[in-house]
C-alpha atoms as a PDB file:
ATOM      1  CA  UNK A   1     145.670 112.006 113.541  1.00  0.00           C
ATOM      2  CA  UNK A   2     145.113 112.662 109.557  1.00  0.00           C
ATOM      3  CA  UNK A   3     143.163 110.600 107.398  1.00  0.00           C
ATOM      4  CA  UNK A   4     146.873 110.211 105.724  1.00  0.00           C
ATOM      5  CA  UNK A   5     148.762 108.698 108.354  1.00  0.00           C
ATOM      6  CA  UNK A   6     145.587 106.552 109.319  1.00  0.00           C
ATOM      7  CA  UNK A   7     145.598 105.151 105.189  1.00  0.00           C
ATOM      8  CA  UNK A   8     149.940 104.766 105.322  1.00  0.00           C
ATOM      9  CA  UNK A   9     148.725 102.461 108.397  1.00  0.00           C
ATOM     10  CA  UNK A  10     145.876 100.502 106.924  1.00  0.00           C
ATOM     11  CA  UNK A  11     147.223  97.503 106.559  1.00  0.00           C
ATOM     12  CA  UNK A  12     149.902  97.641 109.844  1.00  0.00           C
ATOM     13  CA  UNK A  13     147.749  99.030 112.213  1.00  0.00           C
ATOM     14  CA  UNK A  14     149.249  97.519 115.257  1.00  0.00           C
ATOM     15  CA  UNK A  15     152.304  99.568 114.135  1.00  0.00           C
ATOM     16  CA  UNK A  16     150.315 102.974 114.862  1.00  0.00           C
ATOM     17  CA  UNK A  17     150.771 103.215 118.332  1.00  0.00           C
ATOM     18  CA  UNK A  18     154.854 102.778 117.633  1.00  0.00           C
ATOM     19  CA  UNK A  19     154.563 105.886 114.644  1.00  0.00           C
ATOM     20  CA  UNK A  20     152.112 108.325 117.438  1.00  0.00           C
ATOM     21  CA  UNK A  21     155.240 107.781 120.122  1.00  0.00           C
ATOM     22  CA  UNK A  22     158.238 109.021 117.850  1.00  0.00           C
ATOM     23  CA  UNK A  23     155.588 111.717 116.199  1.00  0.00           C
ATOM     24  CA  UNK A  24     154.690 113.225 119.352  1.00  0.00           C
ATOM     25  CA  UNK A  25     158.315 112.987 120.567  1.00  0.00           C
ATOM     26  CA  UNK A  26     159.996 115.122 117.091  1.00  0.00           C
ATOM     27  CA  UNK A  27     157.299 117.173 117.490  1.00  0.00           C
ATOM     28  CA  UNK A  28     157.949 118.142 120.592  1.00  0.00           C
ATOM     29  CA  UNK A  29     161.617 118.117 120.489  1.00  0.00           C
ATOM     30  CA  UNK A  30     162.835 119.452 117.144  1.00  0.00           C
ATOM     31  CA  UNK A  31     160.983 122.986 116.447  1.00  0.00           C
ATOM     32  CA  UNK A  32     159.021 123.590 112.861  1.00  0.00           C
ATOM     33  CA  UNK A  33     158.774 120.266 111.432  1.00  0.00           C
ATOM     34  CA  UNK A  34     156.995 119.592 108.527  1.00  0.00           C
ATOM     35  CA  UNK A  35     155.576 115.823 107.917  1.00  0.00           C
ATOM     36  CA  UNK A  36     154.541 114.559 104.697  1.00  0.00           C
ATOM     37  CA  UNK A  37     152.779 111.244 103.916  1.00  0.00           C
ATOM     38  CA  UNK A  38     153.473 109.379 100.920  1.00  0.00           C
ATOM     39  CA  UNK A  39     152.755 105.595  99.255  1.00  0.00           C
ATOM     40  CA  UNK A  40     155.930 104.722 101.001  1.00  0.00           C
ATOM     41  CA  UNK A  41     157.156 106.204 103.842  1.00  0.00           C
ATOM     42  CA  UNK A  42     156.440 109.598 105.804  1.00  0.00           C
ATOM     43  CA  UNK A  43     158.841 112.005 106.083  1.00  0.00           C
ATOM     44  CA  UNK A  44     160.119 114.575 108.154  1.00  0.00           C
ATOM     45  CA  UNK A  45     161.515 118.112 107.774  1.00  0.00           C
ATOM     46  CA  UNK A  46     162.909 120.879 108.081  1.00  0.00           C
ATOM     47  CA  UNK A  47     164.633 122.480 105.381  1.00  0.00           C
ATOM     48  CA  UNK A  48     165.599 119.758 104.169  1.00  0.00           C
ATOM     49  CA  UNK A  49     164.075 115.820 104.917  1.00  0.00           C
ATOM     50  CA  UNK A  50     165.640 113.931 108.179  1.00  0.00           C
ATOM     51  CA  UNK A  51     163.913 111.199 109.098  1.00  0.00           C
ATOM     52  CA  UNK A  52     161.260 108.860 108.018  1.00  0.00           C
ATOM     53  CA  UNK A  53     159.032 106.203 108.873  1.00  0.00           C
ATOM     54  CA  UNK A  54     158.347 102.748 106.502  1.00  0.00           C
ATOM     55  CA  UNK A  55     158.077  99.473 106.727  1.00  0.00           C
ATOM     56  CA  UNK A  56     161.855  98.803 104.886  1.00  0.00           C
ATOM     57  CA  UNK A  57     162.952  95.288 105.722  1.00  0.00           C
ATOM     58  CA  UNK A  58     166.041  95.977 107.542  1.00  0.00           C
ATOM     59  CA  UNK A  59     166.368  93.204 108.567  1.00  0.00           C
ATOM     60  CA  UNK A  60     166.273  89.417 107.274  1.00  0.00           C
ATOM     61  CA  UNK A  61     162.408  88.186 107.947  1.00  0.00           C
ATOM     62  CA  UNK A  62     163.131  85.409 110.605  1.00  0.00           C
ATOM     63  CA  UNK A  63     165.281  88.486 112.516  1.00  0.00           C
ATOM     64  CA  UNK A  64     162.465  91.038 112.146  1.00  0.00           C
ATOM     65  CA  UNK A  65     159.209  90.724 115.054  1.00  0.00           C
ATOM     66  CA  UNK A  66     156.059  90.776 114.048  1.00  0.00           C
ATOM     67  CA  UNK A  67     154.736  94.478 114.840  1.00  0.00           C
ATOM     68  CA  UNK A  68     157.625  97.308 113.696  1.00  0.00           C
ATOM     69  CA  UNK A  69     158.618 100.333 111.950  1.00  0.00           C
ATOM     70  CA  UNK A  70     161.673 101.753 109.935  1.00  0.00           C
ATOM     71  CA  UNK A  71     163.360 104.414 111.542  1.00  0.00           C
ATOM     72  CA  UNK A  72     165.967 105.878 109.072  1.00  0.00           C
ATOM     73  CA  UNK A  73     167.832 109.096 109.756  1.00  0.00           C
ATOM     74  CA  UNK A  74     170.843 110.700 107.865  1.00  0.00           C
ATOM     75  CA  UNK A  75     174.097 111.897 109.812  1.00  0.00           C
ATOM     76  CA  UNK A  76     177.171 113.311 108.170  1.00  0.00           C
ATOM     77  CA  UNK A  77     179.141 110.242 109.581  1.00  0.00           C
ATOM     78  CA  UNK A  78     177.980 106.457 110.551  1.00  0.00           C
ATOM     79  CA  UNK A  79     177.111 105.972 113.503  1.00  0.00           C
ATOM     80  CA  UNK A  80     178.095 102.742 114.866  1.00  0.00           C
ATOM     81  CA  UNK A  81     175.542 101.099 117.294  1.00  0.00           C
ATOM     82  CA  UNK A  82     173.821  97.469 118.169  1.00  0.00           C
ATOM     83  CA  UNK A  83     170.492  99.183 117.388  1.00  0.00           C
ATOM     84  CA  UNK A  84     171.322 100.248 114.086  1.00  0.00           C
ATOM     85  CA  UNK A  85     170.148  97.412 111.337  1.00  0.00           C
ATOM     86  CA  UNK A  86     172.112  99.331 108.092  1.00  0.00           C
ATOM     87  CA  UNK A  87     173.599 102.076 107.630  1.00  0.00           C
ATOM     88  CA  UNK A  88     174.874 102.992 103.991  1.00  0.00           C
ATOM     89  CA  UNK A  89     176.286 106.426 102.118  1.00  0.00           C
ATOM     90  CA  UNK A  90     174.639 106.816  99.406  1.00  0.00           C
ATOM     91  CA  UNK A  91     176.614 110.209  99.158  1.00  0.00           C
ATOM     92  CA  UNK A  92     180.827 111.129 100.580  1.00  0.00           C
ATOM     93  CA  UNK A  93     179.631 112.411 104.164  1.00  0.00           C
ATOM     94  CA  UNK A  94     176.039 111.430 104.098  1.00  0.00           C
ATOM     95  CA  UNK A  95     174.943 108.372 105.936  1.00  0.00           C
ATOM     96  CA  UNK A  96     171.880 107.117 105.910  1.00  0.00           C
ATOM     97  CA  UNK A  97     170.918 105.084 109.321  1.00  0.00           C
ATOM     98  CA  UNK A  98     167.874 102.398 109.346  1.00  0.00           C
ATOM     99  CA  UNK A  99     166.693 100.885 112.477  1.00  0.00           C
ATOM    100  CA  UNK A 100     163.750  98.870 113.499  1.00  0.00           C
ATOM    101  CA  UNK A 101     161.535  99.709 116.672  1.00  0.00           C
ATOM    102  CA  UNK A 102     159.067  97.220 117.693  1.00  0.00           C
ATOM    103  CA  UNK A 103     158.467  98.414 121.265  1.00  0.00           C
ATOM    104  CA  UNK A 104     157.086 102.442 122.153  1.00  0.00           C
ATOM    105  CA  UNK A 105     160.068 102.526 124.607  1.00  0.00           C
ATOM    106  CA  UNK A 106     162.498 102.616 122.157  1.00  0.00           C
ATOM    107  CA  UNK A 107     161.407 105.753 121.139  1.00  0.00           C
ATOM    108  CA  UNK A 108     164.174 107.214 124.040  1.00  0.00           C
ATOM    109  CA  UNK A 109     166.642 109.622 124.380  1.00  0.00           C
ATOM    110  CA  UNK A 110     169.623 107.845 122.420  1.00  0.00           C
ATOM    111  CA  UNK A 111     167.241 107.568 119.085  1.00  0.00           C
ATOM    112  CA  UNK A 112     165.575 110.950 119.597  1.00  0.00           C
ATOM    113  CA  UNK A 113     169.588 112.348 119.907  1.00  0.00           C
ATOM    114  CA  UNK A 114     169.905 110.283 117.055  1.00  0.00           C
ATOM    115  CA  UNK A 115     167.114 111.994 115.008  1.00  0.00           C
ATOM    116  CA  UNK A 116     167.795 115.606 117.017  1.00  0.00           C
ATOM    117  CA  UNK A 117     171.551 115.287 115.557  1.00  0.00           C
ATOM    118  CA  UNK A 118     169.718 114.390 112.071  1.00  0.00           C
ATOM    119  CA  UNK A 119     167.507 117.742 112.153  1.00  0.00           C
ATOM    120  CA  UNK A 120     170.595 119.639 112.412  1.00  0.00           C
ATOM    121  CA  UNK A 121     172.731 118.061 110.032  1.00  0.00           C
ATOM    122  CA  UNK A 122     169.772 118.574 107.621  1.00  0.00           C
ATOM    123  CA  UNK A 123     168.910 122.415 108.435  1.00  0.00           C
ATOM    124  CA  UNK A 124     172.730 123.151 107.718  1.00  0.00           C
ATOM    125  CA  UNK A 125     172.716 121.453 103.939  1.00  0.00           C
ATOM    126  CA  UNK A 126     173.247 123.897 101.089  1.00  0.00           C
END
């Protein structure tokens, strides 16, 4: 773990655990990625950025638990789902997806198709 992604954590540090699963699992799954840490969020790439990790509000406070992360991801279409807090297009044909997870086991299949399917739309951008 790098001093970067301890400091992005410093002040939700009962969120780490939730970041390490869906690292480990992109990692693991999706070949080359590159992570970057910012102020706000940490990204992740390929040739072009996929997915990221903040602490967005995407959801009204009194919805959202106590312990979570931001998942957002970009598809060429919205994808319609329960766990999917917002979803916008900020661009024709790009839709950006943002979804909490508050629990390691929703780091699973469906999101990491979610965030595969992501990777790929992003590696075939001009």
């Amino acid at each position: 773990m790098n001093q970067d992604i301890l400091f992005f954590f410093d002040k939700h540090p009962e969120a780490l655990p939730l970041y390490e699963a869906l690292e480990e699992r992109i990692r693991s799954e999706i070949p080359d990625v590159k992570i970057k840490v910012q102020k706000t969020q940490i990204s992740f790439a390929n040739k072009h950025n996929f997915a990221f990790v903040s602490f967005l509000p995407a959801r009204k406070a009194k919805e959202r638990p106590d312990i979570y992360i931001t998942v957002t991801f970009g598809l060429g279409y919205r994808k319609e789902s329960p766990r999917i807090d917002a979803a916008t297009e900020p661009y024709p044909n790009r839709w950006t997806h943002h979804m909490l997870i508050s629990q390691v086991d929703e780091v699973d299949d469906e999101l990491m198709g979610w965030i595969k399917e992501a990777g790929a739309f992003s590696a075939g951008k001009q």
